[in-house]
N, C-alpha and C. Protein backbone atom coordinates (compact mmCIF):
# COMPACT_ATOMS: atom_id res chain seq x y z
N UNK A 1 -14.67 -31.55 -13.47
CA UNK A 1 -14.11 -31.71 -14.80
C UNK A 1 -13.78 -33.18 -15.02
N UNK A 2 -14.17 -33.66 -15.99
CA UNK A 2 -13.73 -35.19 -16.50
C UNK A 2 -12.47 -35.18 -16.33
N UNK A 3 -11.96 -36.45 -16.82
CA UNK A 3 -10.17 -36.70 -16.95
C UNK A 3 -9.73 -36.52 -18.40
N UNK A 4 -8.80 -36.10 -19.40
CA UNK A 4 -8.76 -36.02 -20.49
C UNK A 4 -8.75 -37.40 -20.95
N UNK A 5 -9.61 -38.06 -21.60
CA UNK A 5 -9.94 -39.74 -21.87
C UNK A 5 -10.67 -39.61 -23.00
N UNK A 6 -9.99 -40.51 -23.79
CA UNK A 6 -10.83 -40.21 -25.12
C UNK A 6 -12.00 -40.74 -25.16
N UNK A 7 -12.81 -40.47 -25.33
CA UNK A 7 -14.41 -41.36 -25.35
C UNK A 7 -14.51 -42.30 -26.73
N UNK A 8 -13.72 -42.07 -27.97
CA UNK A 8 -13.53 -43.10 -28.92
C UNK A 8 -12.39 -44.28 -28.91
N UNK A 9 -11.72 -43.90 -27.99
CA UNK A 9 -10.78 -45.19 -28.30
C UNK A 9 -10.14 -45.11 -26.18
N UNK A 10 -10.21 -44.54 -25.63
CA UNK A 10 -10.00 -44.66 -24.33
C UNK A 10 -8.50 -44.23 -23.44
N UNK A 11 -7.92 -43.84 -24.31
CA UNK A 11 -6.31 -43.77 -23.98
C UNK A 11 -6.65 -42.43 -23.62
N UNK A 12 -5.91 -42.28 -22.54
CA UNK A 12 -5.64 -40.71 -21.60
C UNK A 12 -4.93 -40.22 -22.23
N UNK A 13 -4.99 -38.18 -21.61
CA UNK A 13 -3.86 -37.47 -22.15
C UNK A 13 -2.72 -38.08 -21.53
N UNK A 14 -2.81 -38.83 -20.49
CA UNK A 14 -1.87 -38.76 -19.46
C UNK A 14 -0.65 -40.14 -20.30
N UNK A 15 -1.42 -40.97 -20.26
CA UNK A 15 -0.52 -41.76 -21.59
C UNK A 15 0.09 -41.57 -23.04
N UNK A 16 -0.58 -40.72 -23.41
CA UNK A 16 0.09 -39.76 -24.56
C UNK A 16 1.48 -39.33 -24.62
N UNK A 17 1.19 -38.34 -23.00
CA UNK A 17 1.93 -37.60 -23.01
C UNK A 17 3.28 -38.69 -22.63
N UNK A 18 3.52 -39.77 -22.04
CA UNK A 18 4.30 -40.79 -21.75
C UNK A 18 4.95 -40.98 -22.64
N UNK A 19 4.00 -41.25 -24.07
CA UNK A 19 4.53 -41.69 -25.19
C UNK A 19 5.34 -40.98 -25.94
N UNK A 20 5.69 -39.80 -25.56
CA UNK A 20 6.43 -38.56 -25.70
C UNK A 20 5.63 -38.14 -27.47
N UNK A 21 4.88 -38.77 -27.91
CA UNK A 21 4.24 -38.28 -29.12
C UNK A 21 3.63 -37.49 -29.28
N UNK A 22 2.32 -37.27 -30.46
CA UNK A 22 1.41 -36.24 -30.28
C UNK A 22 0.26 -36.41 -29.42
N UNK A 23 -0.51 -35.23 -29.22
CA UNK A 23 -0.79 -35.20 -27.79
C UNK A 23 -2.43 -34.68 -28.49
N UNK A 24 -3.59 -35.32 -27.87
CA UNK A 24 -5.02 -34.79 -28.09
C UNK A 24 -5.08 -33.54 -27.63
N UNK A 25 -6.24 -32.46 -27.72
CA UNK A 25 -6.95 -31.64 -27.34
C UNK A 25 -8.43 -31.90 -26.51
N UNK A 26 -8.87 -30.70 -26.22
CA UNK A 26 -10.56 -30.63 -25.46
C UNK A 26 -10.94 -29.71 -26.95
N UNK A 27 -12.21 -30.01 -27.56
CA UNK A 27 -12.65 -30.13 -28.54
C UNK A 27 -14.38 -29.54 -27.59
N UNK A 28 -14.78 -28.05 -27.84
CA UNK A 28 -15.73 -27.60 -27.95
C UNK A 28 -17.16 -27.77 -28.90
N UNK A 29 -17.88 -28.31 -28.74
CA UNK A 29 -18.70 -28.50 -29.60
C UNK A 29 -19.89 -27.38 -29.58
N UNK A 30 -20.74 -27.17 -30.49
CA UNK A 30 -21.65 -26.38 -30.98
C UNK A 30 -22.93 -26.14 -29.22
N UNK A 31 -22.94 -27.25 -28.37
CA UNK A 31 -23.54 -27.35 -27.31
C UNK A 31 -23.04 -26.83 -26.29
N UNK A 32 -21.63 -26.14 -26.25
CA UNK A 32 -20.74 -25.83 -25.23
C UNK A 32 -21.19 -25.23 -24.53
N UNK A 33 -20.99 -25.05 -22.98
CA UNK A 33 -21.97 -24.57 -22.51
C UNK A 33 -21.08 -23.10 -21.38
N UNK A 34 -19.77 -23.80 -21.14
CA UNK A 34 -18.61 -22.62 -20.32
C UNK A 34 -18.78 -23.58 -19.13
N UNK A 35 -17.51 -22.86 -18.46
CA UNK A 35 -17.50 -23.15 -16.82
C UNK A 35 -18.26 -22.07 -16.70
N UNK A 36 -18.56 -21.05 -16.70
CA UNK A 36 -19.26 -20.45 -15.55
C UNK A 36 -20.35 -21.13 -15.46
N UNK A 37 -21.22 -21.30 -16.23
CA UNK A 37 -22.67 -21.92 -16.50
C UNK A 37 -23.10 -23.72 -16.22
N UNK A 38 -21.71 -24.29 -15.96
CA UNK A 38 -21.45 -25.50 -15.51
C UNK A 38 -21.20 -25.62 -13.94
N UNK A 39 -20.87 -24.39 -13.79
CA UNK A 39 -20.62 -24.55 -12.07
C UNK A 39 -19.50 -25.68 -11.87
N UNK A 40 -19.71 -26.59 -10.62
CA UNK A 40 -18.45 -27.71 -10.21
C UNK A 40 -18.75 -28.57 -11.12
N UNK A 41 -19.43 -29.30 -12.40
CA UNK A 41 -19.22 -30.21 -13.02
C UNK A 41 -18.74 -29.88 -14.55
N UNK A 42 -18.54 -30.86 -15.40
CA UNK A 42 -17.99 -31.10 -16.47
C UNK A 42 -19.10 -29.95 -17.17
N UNK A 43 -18.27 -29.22 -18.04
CA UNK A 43 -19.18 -28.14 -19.00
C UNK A 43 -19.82 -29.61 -19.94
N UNK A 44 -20.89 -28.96 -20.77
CA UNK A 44 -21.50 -29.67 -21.61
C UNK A 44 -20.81 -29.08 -22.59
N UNK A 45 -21.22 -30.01 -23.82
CA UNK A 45 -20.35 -29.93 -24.94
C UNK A 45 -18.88 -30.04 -25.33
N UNK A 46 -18.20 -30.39 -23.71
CA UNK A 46 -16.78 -30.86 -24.11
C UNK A 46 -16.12 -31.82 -23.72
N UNK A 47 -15.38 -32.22 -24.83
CA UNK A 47 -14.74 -33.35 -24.71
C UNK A 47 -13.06 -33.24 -25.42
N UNK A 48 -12.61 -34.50 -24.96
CA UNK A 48 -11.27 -34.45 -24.84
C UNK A 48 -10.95 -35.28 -26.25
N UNK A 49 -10.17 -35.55 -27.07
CA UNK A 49 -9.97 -36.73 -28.15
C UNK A 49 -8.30 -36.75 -27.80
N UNK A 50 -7.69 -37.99 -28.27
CA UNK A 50 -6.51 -38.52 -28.48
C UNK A 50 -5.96 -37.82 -29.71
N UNK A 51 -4.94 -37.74 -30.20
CA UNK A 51 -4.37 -37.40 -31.69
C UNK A 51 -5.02 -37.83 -32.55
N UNK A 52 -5.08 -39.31 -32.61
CA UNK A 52 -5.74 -39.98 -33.68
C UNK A 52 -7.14 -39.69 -33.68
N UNK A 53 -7.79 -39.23 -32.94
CA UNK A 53 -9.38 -38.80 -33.38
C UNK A 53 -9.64 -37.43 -33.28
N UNK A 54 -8.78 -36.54 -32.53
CA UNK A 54 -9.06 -34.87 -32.44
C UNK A 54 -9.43 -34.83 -34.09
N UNK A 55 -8.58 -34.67 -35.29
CA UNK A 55 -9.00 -33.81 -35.97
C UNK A 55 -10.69 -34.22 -36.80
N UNK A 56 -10.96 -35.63 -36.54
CA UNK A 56 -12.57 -36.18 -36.97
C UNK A 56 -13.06 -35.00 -35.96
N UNK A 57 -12.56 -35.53 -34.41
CA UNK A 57 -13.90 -34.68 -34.00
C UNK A 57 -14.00 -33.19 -33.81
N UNK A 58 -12.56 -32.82 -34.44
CA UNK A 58 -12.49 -31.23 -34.62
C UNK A 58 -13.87 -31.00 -35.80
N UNK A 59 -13.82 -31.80 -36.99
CA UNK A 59 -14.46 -31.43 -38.09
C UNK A 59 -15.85 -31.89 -37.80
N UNK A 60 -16.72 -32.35 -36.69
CA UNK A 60 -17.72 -32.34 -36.63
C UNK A 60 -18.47 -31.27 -35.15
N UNK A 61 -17.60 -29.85 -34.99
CA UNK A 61 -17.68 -29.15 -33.67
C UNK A 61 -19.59 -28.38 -34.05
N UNK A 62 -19.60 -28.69 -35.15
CA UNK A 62 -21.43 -28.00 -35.61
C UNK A 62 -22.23 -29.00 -34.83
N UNK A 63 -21.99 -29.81 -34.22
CA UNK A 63 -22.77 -30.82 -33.69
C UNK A 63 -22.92 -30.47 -32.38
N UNK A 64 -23.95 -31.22 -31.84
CA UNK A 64 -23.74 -31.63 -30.25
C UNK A 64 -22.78 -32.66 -29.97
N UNK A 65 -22.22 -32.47 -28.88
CA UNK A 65 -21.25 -33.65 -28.38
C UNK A 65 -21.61 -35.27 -28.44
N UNK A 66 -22.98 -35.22 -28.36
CA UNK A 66 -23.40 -36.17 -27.74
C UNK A 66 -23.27 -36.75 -29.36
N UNK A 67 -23.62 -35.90 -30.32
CA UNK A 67 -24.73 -36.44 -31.54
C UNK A 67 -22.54 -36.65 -32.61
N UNK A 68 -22.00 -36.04 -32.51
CA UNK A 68 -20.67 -36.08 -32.27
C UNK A 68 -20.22 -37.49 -31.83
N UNK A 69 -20.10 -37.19 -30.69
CA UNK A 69 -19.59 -38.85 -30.45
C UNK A 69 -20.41 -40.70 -31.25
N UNK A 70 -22.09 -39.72 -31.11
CA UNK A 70 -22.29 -41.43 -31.92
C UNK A 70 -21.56 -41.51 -32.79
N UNK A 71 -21.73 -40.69 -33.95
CA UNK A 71 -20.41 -40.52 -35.42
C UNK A 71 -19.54 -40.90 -35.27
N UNK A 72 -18.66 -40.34 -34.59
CA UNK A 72 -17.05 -40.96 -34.01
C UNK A 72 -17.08 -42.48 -33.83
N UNK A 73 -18.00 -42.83 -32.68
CA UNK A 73 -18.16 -44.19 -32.89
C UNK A 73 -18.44 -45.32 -33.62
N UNK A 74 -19.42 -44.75 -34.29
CA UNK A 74 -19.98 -45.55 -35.50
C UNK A 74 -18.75 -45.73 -36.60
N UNK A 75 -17.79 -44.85 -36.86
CA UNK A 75 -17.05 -44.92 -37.82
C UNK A 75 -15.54 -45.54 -37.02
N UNK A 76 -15.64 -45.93 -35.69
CA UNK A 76 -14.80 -46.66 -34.97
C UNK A 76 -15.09 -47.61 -34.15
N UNK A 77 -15.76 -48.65 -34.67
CA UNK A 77 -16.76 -49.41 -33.97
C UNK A 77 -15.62 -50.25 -33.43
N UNK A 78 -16.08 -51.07 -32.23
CA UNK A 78 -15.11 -51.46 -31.27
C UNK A 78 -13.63 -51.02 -30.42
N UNK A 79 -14.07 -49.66 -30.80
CA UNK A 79 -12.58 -49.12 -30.23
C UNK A 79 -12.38 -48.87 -28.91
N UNK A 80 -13.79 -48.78 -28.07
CA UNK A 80 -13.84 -48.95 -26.66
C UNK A 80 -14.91 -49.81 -26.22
């Protein structure tokens, strides 16, 4: 399993949660694939976001992750 790390801007759950603020989710996308079917590595199709980007990448879960994150990025260019 990955670390909860946002892939758009880089801040952990683990710093979040420090910040005693609001706190990201793991965000299923349309590619999801399960742990069972992932075996010992990271399922496909999921990813983790910070507060500030969960609900973008809540509203693009019809996607693939992958096709997902360019979006995210593109509309947050330089954020990691």
């Amino acid at each position: 399993m990955n670390p909860a790390v946002c892939p758009v801007c880089g801040i952990s759950g683990a710093d979040e949660a420090g910040r005693g603020g609001p706190q990201g989710a793991w965000v299923q996308f349309i590619d999801y694939e399960g742990t069972e079917a992932s075996g010992l590595r990271h399922p496909e199709g999921l990813a983790y976001f910070c507060a500030a980007h969960h609900p973008a990448a809540q509203a693009l879960v019809q996607l693939s992750c992958v096709e997902a994150l360019a979006q995210l990025r593109a509309q947050h260019p330089g954020a990691v």
